[in-house]
Structure formats: C-alpha cells, structure tokens
C-alpha atoms as a PDB file:
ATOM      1  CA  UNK A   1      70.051 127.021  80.341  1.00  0.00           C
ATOM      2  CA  UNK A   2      70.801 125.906  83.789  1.00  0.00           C
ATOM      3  CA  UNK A   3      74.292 125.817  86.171  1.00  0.00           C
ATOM      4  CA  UNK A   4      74.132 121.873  85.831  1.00  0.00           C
ATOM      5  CA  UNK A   5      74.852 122.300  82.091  1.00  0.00           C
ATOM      6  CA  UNK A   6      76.596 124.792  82.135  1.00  0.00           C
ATOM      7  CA  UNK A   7      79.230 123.030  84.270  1.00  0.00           C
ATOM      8  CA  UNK A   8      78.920 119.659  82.148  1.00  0.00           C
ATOM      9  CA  UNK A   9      79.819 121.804  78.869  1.00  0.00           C
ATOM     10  CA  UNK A  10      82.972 123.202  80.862  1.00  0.00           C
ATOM     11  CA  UNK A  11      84.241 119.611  82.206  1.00  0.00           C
ATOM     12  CA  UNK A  12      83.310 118.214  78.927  1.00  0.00           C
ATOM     13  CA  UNK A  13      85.718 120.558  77.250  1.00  0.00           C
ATOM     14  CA  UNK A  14      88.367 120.129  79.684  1.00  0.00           C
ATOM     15  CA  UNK A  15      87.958 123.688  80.907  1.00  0.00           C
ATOM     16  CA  UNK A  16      87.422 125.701  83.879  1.00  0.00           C
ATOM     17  CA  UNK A  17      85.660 128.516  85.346  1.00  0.00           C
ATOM     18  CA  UNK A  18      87.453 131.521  85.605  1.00  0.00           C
ATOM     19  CA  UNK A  19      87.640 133.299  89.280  1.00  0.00           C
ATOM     20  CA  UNK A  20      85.997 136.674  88.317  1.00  0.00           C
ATOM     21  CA  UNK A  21      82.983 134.440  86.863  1.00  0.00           C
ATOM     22  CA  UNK A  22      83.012 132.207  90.382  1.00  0.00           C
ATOM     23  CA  UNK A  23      83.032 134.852  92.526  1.00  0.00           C
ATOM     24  CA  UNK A  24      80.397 136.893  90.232  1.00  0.00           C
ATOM     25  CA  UNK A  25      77.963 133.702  90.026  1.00  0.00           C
ATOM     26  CA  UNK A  26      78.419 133.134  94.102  1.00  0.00           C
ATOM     27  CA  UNK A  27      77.683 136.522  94.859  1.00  0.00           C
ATOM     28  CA  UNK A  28      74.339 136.970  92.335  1.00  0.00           C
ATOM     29  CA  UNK A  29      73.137 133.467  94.216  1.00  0.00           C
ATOM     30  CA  UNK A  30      74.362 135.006  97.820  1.00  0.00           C
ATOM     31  CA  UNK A  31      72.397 137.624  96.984  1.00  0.00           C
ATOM     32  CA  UNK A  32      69.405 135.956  96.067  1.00  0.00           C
ATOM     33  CA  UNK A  33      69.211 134.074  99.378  1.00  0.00           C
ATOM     34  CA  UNK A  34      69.626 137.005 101.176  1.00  0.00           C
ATOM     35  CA  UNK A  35      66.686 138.189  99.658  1.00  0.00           C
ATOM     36  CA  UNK A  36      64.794 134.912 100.353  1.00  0.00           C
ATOM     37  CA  UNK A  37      65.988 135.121 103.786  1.00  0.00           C
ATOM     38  CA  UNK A  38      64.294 138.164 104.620  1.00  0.00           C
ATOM     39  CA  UNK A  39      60.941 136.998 102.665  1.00  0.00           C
ATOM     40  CA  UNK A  40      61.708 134.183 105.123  1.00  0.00           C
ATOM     41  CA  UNK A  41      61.278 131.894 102.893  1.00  0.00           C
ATOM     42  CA  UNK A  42      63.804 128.817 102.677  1.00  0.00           C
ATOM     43  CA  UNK A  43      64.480 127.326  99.468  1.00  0.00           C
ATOM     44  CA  UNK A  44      65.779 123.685 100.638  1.00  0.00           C
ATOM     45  CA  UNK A  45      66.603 122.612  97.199  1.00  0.00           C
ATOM     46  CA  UNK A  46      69.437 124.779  96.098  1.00  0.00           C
ATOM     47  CA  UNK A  47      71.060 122.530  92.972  1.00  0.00           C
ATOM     48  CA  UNK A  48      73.182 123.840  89.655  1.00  0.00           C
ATOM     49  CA  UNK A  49      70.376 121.595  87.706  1.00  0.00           C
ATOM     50  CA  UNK A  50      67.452 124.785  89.714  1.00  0.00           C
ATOM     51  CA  UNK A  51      69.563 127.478  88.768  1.00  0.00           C
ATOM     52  CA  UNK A  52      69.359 129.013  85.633  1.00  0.00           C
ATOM     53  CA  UNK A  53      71.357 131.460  83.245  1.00  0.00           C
ATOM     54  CA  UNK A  54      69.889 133.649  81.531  1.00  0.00           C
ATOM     55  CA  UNK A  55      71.310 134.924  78.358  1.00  0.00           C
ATOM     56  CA  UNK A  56      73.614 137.877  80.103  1.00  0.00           C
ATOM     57  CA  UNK A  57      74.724 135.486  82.657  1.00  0.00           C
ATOM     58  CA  UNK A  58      72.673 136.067  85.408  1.00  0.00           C
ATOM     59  CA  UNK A  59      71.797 133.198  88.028  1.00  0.00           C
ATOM     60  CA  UNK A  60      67.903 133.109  89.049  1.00  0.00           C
ATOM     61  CA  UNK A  61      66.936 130.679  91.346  1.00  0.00           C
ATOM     62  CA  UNK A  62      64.157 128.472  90.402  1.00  0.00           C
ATOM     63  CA  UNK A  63      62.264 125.392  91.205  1.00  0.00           C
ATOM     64  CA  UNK A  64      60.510 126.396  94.657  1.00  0.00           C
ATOM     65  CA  UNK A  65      58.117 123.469  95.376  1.00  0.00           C
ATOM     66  CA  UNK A  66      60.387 122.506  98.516  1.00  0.00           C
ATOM     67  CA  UNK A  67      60.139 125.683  99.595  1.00  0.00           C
ATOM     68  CA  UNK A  68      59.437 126.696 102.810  1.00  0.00           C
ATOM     69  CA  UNK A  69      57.465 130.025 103.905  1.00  0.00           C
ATOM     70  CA  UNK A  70      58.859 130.718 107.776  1.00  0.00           C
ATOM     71  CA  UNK A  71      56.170 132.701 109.727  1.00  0.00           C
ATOM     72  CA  UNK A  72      57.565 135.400 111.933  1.00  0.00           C
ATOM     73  CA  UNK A  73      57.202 132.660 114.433  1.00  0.00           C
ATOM     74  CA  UNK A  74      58.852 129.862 112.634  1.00  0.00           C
ATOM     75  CA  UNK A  75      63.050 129.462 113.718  1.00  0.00           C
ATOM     76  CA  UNK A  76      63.431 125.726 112.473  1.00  0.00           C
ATOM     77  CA  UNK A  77      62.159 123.321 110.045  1.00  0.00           C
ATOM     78  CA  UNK A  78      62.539 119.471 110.467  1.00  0.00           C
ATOM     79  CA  UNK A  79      61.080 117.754 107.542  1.00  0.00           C
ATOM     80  CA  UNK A  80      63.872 115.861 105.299  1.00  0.00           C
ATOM     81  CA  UNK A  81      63.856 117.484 101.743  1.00  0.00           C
ATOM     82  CA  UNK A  82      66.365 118.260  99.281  1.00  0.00           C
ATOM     83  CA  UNK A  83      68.673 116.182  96.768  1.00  0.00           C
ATOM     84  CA  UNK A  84      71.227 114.299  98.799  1.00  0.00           C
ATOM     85  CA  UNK A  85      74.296 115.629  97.275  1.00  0.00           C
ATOM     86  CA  UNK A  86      73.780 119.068  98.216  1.00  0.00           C
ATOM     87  CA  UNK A  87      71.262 118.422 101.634  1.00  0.00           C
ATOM     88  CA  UNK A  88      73.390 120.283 104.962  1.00  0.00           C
ATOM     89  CA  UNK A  89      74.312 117.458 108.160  1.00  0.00           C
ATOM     90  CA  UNK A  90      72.144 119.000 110.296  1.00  0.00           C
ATOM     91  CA  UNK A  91      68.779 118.057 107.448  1.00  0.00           C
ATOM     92  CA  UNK A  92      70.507 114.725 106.911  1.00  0.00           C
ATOM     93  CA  UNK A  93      70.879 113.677 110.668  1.00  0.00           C
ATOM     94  CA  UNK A  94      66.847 114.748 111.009  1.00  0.00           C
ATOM     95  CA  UNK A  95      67.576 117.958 113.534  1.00  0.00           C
ATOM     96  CA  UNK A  96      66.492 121.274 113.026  1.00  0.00           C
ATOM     97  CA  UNK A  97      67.462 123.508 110.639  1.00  0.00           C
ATOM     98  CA  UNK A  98      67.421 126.831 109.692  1.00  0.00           C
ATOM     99  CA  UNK A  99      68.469 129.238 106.509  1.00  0.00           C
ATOM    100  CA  UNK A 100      72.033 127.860 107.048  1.00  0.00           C
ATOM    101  CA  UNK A 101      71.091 124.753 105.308  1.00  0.00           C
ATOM    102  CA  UNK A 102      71.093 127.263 102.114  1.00  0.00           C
ATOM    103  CA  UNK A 103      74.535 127.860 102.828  1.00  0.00           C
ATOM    104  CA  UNK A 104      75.986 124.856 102.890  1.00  0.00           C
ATOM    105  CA  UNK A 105      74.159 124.228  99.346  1.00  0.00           C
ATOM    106  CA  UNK A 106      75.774 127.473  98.446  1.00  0.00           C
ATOM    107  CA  UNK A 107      78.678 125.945  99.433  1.00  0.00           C
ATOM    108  CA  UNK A 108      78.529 122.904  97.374  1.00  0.00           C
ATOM    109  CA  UNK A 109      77.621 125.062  94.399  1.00  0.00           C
ATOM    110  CA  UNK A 110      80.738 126.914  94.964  1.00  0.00           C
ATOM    111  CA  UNK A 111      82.795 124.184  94.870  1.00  0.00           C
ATOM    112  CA  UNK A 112      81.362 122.547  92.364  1.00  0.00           C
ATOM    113  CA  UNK A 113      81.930 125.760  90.102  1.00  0.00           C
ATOM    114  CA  UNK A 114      85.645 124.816  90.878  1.00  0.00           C
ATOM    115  CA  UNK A 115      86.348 121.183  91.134  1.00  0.00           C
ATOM    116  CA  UNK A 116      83.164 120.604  88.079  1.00  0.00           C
ATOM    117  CA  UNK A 117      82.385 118.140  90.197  1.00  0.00           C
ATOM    118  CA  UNK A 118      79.664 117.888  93.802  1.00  0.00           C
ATOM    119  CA  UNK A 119      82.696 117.746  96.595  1.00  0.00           C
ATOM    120  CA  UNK A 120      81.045 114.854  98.472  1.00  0.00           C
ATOM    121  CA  UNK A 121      80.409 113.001  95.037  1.00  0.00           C
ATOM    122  CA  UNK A 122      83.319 109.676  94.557  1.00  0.00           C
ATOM    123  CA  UNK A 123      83.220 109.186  90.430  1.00  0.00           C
ATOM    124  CA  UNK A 124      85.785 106.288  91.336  1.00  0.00           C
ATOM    125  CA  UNK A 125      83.276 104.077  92.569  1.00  0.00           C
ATOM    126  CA  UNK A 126      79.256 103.931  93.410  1.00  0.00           C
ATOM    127  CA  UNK A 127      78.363 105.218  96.662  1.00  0.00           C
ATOM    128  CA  UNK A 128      75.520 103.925  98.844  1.00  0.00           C
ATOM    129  CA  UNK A 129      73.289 106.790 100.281  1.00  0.00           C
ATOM    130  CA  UNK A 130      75.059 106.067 103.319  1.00  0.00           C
ATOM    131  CA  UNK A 131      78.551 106.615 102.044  1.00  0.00           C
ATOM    132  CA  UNK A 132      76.856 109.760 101.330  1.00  0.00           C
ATOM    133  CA  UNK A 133      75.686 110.609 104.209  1.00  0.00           C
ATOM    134  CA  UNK A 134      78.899 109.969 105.661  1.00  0.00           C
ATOM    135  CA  UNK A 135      81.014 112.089 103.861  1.00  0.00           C
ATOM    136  CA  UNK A 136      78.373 114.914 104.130  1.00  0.00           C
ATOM    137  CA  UNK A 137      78.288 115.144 107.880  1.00  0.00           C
ATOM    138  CA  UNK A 138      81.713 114.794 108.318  1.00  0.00           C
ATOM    139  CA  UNK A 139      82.325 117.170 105.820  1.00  0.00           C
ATOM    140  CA  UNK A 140      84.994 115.037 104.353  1.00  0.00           C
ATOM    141  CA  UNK A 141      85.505 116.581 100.669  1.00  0.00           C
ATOM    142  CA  UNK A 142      89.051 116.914  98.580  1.00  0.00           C
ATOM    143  CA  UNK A 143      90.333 120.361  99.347  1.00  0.00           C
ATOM    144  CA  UNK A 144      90.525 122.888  95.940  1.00  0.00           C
ATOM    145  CA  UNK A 145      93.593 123.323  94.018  1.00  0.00           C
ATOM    146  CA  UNK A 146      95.322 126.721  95.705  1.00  0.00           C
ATOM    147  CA  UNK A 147      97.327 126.960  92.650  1.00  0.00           C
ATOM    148  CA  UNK A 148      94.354 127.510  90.304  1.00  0.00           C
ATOM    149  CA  UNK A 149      92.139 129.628  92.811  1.00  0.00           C
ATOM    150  CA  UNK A 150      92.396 132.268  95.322  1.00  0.00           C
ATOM    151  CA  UNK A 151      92.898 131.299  99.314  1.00  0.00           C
ATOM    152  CA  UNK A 152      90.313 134.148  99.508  1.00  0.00           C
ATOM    153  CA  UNK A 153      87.933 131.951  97.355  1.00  0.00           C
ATOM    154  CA  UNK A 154      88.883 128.719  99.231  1.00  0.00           C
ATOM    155  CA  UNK A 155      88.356 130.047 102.337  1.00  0.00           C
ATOM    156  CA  UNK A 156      84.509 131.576 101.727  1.00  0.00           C
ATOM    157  CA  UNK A 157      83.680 127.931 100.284  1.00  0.00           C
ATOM    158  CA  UNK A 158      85.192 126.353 103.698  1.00  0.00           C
ATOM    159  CA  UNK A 159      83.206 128.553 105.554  1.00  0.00           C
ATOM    160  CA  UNK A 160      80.101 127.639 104.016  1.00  0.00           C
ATOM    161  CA  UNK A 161      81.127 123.656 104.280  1.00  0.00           C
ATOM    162  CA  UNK A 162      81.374 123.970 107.934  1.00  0.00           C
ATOM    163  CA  UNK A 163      79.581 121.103 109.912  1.00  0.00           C
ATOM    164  CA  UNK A 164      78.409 123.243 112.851  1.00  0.00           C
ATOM    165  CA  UNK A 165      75.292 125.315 111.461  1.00  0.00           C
ATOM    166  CA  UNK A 166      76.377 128.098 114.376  1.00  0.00           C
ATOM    167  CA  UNK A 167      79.935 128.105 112.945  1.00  0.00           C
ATOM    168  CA  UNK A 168      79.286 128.201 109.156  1.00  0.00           C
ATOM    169  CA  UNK A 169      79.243 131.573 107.675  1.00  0.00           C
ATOM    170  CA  UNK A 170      75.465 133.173 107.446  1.00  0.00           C
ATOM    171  CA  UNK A 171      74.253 134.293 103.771  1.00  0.00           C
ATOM    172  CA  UNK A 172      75.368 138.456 105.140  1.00  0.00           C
ATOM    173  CA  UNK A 173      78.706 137.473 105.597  1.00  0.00           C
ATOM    174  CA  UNK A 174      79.312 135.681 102.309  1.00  0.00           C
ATOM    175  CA  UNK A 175      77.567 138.198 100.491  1.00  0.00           C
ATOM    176  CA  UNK A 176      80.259 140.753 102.357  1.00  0.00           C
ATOM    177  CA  UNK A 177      82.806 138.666 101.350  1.00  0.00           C
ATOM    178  CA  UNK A 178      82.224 138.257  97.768  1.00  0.00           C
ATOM    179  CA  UNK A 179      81.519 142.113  97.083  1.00  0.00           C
ATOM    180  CA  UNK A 180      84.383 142.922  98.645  1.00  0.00           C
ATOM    181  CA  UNK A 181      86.280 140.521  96.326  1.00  0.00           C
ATOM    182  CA  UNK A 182      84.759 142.077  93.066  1.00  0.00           C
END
C-alpha cells in the first residue's frame, strides 16, 4: 500500500505511530533523497499518497512525473509543481528552489507520521488556497505533543519546517540525525 493509507488506518483506529517506526520510516525516505540528490534529480512531489510500503515495511518513493533531472549546471528550478499541502515557501512564493524543497516535504511527512494529520492542514474549517499558502510560508503549524515523542524527534521535524531554505536542515544532516537515533 501507500503512507497515505497507512496513516488513515492508524487515525481511523485511534492509534499512533510508534517512535522507533517514525524515526525508521524518516530515515529509509532521508535516505532515498540523498540518493536522488546525488543523481541530481529532484522529486518535487514528495506525498504519503507517492510513497509506498512494501510488505517488510520499506518506504520506496514513487510517482516521478514532476521530477526534475538537474544538469551539472542546473542550481535552481522555478516552475510551480507539487500538491499544495506539502509544496516548500520558497516554490509557493515563485523563487528559486533547490533540493531543500524535498526537505521541507520530508518535513511534512514527518509530522504527519505524528500528528496523522498534514501540519498546515485546519480540519475545523475549509481553507482557501490562500489560507494555505499562508500558513505554509509562515510556517505556522501546531507544535507536536513532547509528551508522546522525543525532543530529539521534534527538533529534526523543526529543522526541516524551517522557512529559510539556507537555514533548514539539508537531506546529509537529517540522514545523520536519524541514524544516530536508531
């Protein structure tokens, strides 16, 4: 199946990831960008619903066709793709971005695989795309419960949700960080 079910099943049943399983699945997907990264190729889609599970709980990354190839040449894209929820500020306000977009999907991911829920997503009411938007490049998101997960894990997630592309961690320092949790 893919993460997006995956995570329905678990808020369905009133459940939640475990830590050991967060940290695993953030790490396999780190690790996978890392590897994209030096293919230089950016994947610009990054979404639980284009990750899948395979049946010993490994995350492959699928769904490629916003892709982007990066020459040796090529530093920045500018072209606005991606699903809103998990698109970076920087591809929202139409500047140019780099791999760190993937991060800040990561990001999203990650906190999605502890709230069950997108962090710039309101389920109390309808949002307009530019409520979205909004929230996105502001970064304004409920913080995680610290009583149910690590400040270790809080902190990697806040360091992928940082506005500043230069600031936010780059895909070698989260995939530091989570090996060095497991």
């Amino acid at each position: 199946g893919d993460l997006k079910n995956y995570i329905k099943q678990i808020r369905d049943s009133n459940q939640f990831i475990p830590e050991i399983k967060i940290w695993a699945y953030v790490l396999q997907l780190a690790e996978a960008l890392q590897h994209m990264l030096k293919m230089r190729v950016m994947h610009r889609d990054l979404k639980p619903a284009n990750i899948f599970i395979d049946s010993d709980n490994n995350m492959k990354l699928g769904d490629l066709g916003l892709g982007r190839d990066f020459s040796s040449q090529t530093m920045e894209a500018f072209s606005r793709v991606g699903t809103p929820l998990y698109m970076s500020p920087e591809v929202l306000q139409g500047s140019g971005y780099d791999f760190k977009c993937d991060v800040w999907s990561l990001g999203c991911i990650s906190y999605e695989l502890c709230a069950l829920v997108s962090p710039f997503k309101d389920e109390s009411k309808k949002m307009s795309l530019y409520d979205l938007f909004q929230k996105i490049i502001h970064a304004d998101y409920k913080p995680l419960s610290s009583s149910r997960y690590s400040a270790e894990l809080l902190y990697i997630i806040d360091q992928m949700l940082v506005v500043n592309p230069e600031e936010r961690a780059s895909i070698k320092d989260v995939v530091e960080y989570c090996s060095s949790q497991l």
